[in-house]
C-alpha atoms as a PDB file:
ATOM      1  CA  UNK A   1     117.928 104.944 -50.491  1.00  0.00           C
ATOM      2  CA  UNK A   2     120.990 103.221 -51.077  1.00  0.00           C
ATOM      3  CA  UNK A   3     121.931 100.478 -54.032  1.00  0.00           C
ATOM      4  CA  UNK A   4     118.289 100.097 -54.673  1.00  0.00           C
ATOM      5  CA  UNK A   5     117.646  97.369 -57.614  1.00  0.00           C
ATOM      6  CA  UNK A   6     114.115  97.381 -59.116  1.00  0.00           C
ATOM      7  CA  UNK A   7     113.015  95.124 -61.917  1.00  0.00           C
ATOM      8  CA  UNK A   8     109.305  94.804 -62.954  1.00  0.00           C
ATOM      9  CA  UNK A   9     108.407  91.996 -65.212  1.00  0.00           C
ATOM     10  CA  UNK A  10     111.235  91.944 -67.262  1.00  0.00           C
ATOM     11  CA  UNK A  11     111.900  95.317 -67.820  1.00  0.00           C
ATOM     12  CA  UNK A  12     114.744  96.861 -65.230  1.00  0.00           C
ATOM     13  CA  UNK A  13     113.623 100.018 -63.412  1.00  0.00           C
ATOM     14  CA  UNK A  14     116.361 100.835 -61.099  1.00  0.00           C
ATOM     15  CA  UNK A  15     119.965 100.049 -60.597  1.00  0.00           C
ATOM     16  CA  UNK A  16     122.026 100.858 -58.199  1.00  0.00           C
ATOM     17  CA  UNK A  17     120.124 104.148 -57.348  1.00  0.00           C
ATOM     18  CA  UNK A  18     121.185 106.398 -54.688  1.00  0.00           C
ATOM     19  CA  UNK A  19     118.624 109.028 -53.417  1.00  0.00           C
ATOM     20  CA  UNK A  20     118.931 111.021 -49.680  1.00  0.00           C
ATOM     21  CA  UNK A  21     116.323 113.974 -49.091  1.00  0.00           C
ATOM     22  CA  UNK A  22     117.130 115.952 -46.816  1.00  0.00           C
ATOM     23  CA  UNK A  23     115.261 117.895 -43.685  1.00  0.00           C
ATOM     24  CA  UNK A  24     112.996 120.613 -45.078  1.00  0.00           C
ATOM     25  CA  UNK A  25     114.276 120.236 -48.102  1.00  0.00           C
ATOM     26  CA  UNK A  26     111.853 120.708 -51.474  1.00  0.00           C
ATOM     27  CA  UNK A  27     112.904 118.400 -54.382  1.00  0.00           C
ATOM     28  CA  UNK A  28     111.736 117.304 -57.764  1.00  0.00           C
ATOM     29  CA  UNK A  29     111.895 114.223 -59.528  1.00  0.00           C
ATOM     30  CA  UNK A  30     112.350 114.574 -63.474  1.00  0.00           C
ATOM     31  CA  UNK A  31     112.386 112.422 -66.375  1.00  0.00           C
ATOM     32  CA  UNK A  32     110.505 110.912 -69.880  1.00  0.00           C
ATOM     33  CA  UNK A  33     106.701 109.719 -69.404  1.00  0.00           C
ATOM     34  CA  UNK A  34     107.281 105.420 -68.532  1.00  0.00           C
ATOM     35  CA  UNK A  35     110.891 106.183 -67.068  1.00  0.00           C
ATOM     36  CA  UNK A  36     109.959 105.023 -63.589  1.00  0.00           C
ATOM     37  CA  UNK A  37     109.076 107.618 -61.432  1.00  0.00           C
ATOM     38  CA  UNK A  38     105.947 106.222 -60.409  1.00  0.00           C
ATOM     39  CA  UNK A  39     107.767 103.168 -59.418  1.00  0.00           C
ATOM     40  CA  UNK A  40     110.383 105.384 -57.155  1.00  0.00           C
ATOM     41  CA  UNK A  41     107.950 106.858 -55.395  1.00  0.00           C
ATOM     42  CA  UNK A  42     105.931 103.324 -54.390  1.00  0.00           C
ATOM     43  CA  UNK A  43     109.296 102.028 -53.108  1.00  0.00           C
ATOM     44  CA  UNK A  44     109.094 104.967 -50.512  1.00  0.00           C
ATOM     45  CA  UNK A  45     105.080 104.454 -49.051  1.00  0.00           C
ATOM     46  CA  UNK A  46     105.454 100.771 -49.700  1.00  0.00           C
ATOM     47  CA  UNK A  47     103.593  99.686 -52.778  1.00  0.00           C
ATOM     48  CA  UNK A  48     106.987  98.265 -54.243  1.00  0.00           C
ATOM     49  CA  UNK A  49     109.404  96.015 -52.942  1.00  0.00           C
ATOM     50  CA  UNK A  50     113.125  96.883 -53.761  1.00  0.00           C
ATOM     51  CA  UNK A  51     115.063  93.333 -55.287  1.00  0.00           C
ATOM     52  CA  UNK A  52     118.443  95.150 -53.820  1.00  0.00           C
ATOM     53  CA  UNK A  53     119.006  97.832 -51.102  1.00  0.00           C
ATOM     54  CA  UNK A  54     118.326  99.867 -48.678  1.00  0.00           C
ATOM     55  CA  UNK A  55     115.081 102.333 -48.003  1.00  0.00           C
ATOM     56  CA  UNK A  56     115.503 104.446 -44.562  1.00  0.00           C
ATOM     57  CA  UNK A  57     112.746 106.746 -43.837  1.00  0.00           C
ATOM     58  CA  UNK A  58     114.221 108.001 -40.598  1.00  0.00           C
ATOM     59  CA  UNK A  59     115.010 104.958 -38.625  1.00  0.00           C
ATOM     60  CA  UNK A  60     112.354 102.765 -40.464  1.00  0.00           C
ATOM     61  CA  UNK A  61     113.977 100.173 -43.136  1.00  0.00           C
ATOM     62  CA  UNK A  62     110.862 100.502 -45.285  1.00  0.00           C
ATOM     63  CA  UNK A  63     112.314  97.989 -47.454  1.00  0.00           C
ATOM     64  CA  UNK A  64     112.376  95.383 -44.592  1.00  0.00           C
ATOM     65  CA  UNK A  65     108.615  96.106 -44.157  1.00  0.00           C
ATOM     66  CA  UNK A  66     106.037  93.517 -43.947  1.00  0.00           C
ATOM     67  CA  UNK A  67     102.540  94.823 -45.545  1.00  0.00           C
ATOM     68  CA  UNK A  68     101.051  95.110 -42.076  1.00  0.00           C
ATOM     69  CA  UNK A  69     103.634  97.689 -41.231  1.00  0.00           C
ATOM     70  CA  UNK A  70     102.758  99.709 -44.212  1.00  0.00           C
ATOM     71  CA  UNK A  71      99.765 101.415 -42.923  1.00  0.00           C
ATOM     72  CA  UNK A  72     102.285 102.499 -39.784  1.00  0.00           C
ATOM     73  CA  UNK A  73     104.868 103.457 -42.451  1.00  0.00           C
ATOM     74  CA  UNK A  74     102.527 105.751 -43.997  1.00  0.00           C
ATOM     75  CA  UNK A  75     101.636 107.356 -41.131  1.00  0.00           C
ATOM     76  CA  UNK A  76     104.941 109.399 -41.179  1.00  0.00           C
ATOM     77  CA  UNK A  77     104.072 110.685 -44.801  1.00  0.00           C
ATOM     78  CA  UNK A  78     102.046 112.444 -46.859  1.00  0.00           C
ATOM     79  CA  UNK A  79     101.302 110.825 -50.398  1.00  0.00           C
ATOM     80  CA  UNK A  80      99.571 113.174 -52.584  1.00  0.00           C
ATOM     81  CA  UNK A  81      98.291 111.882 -56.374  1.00  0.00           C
ATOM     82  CA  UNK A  82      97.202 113.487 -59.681  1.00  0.00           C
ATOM     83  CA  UNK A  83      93.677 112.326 -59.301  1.00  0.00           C
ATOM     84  CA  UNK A  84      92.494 113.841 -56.172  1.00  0.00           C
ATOM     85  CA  UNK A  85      91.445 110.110 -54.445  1.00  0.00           C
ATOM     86  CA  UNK A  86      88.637 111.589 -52.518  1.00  0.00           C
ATOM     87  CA  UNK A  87      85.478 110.048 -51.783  1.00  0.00           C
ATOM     88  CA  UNK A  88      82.489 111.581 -53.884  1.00  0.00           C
ATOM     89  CA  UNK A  89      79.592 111.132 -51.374  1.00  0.00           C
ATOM     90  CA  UNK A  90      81.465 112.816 -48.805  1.00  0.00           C
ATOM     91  CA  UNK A  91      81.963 116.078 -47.576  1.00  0.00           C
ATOM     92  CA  UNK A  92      85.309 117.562 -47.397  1.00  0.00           C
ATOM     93  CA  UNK A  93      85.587 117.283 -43.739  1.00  0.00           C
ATOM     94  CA  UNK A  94      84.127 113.876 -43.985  1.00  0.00           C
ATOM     95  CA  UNK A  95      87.212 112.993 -46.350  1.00  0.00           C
ATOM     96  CA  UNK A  96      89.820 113.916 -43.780  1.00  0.00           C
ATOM     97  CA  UNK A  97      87.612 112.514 -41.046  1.00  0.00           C
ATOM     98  CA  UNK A  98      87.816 108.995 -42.999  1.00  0.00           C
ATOM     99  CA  UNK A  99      91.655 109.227 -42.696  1.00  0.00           C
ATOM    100  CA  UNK A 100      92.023 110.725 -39.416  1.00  0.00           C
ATOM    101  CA  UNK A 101      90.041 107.364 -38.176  1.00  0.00           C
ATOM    102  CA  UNK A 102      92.244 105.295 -39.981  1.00  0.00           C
ATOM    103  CA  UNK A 103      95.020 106.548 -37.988  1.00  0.00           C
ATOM    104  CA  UNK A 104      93.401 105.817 -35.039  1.00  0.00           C
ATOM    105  CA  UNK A 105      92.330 109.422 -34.000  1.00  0.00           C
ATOM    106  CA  UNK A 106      89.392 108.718 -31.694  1.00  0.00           C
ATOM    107  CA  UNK A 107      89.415 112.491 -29.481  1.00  0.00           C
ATOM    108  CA  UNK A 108      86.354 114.456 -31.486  1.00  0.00           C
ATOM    109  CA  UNK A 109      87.837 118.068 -30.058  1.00  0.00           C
ATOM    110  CA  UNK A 110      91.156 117.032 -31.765  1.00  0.00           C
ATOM    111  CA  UNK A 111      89.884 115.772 -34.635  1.00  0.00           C
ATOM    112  CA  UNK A 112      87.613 119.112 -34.939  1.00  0.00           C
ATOM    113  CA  UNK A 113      90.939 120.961 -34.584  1.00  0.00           C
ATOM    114  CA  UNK A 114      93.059 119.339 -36.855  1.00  0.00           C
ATOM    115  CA  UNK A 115      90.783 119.170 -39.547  1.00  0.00           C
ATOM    116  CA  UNK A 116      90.483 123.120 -38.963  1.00  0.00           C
ATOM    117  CA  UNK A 117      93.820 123.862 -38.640  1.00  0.00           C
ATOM    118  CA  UNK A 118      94.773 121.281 -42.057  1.00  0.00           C
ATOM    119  CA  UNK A 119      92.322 123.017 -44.168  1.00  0.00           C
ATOM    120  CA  UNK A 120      93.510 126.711 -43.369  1.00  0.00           C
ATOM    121  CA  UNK A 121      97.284 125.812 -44.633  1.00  0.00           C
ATOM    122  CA  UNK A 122      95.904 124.770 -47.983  1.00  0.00           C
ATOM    123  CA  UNK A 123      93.461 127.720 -47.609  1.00  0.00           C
ATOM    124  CA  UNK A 124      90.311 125.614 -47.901  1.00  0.00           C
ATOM    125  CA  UNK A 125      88.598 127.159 -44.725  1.00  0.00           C
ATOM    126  CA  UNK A 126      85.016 127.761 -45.338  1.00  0.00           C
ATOM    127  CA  UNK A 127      84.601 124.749 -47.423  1.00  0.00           C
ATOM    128  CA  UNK A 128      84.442 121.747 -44.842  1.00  0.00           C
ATOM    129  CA  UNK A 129      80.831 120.863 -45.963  1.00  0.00           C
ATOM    130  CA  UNK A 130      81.093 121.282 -49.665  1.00  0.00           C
ATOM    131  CA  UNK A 131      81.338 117.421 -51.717  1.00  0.00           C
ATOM    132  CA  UNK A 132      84.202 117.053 -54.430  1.00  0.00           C
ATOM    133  CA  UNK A 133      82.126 117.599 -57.157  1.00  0.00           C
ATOM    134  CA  UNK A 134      81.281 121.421 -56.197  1.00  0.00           C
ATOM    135  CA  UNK A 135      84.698 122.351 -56.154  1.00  0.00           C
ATOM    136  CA  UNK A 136      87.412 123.165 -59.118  1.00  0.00           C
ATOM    137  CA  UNK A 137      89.930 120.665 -59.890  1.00  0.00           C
ATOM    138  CA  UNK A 138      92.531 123.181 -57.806  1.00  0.00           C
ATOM    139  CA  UNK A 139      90.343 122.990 -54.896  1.00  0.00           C
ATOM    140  CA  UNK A 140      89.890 119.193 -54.650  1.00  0.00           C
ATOM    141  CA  UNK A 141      93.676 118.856 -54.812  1.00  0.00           C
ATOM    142  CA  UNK A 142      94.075 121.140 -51.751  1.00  0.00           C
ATOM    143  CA  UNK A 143      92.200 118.978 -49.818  1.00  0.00           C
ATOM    144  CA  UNK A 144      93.671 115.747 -51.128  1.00  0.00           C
ATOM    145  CA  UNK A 145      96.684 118.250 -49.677  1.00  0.00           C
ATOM    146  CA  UNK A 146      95.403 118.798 -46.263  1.00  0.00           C
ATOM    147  CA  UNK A 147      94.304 114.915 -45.677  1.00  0.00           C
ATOM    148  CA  UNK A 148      97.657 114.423 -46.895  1.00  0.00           C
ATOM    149  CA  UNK A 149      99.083 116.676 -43.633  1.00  0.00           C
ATOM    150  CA  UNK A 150      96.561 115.296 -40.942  1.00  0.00           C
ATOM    151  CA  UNK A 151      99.812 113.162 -39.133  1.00  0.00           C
ATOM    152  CA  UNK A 152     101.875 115.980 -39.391  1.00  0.00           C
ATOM    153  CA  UNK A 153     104.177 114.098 -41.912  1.00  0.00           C
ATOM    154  CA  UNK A 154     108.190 114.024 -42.210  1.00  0.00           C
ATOM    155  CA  UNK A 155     107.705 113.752 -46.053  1.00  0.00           C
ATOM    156  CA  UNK A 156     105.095 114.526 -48.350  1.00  0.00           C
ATOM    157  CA  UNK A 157     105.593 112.675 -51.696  1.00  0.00           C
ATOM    158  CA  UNK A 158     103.480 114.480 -54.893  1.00  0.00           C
ATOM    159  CA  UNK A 159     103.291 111.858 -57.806  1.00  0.00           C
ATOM    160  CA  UNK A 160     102.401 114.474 -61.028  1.00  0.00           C
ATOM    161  CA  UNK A 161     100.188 116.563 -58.334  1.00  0.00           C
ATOM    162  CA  UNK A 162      99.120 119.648 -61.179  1.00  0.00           C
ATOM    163  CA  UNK A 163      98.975 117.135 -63.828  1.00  0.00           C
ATOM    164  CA  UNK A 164      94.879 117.682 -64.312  1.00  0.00           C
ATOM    165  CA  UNK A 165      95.241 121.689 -63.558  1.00  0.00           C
ATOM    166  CA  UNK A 166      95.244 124.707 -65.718  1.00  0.00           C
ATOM    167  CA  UNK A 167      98.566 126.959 -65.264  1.00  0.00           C
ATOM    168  CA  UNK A 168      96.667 129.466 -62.537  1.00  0.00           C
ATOM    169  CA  UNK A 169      95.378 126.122 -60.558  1.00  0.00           C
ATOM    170  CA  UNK A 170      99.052 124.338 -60.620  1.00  0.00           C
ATOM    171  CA  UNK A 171     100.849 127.807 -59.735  1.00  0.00           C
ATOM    172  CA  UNK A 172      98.261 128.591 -56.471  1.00  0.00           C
ATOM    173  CA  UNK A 173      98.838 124.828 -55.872  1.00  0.00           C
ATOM    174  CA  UNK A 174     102.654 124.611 -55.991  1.00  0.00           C
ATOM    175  CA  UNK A 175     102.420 128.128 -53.713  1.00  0.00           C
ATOM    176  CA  UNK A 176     100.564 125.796 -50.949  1.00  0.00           C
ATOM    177  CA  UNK A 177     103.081 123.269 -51.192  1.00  0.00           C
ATOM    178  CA  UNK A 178     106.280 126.015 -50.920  1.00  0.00           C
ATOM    179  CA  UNK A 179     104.405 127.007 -47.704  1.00  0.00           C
ATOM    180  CA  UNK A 180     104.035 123.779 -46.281  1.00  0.00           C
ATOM    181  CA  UNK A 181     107.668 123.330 -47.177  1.00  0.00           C
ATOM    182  CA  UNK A 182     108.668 126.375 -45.289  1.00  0.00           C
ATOM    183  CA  UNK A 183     106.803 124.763 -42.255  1.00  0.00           C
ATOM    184  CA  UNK A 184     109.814 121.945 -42.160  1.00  0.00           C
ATOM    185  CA  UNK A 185     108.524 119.600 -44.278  1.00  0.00           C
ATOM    186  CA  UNK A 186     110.372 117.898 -46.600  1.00  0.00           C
ATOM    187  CA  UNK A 187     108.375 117.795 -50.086  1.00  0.00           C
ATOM    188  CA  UNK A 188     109.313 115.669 -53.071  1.00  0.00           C
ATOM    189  CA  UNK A 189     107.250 116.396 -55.944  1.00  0.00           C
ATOM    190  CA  UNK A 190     107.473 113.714 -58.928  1.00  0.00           C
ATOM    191  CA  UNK A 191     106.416 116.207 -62.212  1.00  0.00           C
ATOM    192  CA  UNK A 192     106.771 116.772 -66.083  1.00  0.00           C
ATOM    193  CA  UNK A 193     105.600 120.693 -65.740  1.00  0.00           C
ATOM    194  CA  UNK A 194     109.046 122.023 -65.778  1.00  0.00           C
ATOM    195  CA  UNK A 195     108.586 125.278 -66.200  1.00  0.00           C
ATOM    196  CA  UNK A 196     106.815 125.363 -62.213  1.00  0.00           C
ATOM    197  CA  UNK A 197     110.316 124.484 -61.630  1.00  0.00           C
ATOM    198  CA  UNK A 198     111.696 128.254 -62.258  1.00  0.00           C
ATOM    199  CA  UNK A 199     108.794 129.754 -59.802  1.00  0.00           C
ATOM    200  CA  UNK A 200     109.455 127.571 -57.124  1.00  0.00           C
ATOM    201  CA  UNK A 201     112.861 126.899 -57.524  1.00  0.00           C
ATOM    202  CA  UNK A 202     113.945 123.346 -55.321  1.00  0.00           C
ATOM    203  CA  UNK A 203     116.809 120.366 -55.867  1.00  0.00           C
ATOM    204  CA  UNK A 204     115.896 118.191 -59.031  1.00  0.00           C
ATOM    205  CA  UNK A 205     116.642 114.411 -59.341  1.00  0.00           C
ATOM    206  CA  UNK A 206     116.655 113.412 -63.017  1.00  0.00           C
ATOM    207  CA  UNK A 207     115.884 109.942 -63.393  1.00  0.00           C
ATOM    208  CA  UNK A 208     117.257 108.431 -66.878  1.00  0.00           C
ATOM    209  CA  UNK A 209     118.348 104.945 -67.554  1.00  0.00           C
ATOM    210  CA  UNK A 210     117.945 103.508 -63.973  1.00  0.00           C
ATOM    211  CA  UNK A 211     119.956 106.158 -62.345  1.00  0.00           C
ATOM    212  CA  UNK A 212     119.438 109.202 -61.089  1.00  0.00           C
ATOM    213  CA  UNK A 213     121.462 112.827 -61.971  1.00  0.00           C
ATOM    214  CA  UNK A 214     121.631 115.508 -59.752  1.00  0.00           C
ATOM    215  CA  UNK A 215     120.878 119.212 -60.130  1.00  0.00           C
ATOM    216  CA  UNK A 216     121.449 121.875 -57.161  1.00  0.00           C
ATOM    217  CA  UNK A 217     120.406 124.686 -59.569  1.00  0.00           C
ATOM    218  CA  UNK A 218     117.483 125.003 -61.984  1.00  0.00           C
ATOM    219  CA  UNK A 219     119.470 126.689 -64.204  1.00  0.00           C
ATOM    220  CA  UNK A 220     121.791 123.664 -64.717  1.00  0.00           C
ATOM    221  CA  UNK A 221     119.115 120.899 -65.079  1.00  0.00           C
ATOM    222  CA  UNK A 222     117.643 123.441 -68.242  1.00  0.00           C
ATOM    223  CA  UNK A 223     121.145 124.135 -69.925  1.00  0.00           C
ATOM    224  CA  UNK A 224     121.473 119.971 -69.580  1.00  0.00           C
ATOM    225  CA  UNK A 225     117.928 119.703 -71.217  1.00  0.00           C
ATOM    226  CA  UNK A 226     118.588 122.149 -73.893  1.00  0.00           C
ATOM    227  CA  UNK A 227     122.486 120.327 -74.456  1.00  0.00           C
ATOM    228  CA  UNK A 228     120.655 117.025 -75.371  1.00  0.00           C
ATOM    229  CA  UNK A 229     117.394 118.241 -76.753  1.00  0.00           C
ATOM    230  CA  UNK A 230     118.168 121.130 -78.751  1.00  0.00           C
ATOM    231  CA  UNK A 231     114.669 122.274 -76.625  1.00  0.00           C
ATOM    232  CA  UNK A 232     114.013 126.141 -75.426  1.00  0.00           C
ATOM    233  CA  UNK A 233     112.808 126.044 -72.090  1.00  0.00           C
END
């Protein structure tokens, strides 16, 4: 992203902002509940428009997009959300199925496959005929994970992904995601649960008054917090 305006309504979300995520690299994006996150993250998979600037995912100018290129935008990541976004009357399998299709996967062998080999890097195997509601909140967000990996995505983008977990569910979680991270994906992970941050250490992008500040080290982004805050972390 580079010089990327964003007003909503009145209110002015983004100015200037400059963002680059790197290959395989695992980043969070930080700041106060209404800041804009939310709204970052759209501009990426297309549900915003940028008033100024430039959006590059890989050669793509996302920002150029029309909405019928969105679904082929998407296809290149994985979007992950804090309320799970699977269908109730389906089975698990039948939830990855559904997207697979929409992707245009047709080949049943490879769809058996992949939905096999997606569900064994979120360690779901064993559950591909069990419905939402007979799994934990933990559970249902690993397969919102592994529908999330079906196209083998560049970038998977995590908008408050432990927000409805306890702290065992959001550490086994955040564990999955280091994994996939350490397959080459590139993972950025939009949370308020900053202590995760010190398990699975990663590259932090503070967003504060339409900007964003930078943080290589964990360490750094907490002796900020504490500076302004007066806050033990």
């Amino acid at each position: 992203m580079t010089g990327i305006d964003l007003q909503l309504g009145k209110k002015s979300i983004l100015q200037g902002l400059e963002m680059q995520l790197r290959k395989g690299e695992f980043v969070y994006l930080v700041g106060k509940t209404g800041v804009g996150k939310s709204s970052l993250l759209k501009l990426i998979y297309g549900d915003n428009k940028a008033d100024e600037g430039v959006i590059l995912l890989g050669e793509t100018r996302v920002d150029k997009a029309e909405r019928k290129d969105v679904p082929h935008i998407r296809r290149k990541l994985g979007i992950v959300f804090q309320d799970y976004q699977l269908l109730p009357d389906r089975t698990v399998a039948q939830n990855i199925l559904f997207a697979l299709k929409a992707t245009g996967w047709k080949q049943k062998a490879q769809i058996r496959r992949r939905i096999s080999e997606v569900l064994m890097q979120v360690g779901m195997t064993g559950k591909a005929h069990e419905r939402p509601h007979t799994l934990s909140g933990g559970e249902q967000q690993r397969v919102a994970i592994a529908r999330a990996l079906i196209n083998e995505p560049v970038l998977m983008i995590a908008d408050e992904p432990t927000g409805n977990l306890d702290p065992e569910a959001s550490y086994h979680l955040m564990n999955v995601m280091r994994n996939i991270n350490r397959s080459g994906t590139t993972i950025l992970i939009a949370t308020h649960e900053y202590g995760l941050m010190r398990h699975f250490p990663g590259r932090i992008l503070e967003l504060e008054d339409t900007k964003l500040k930078e943080y290589h080290q964990v360490e750094d982004f907490f002796a900020a917090y504490r500076s302004r805050f007066g806050a033990t972390t």
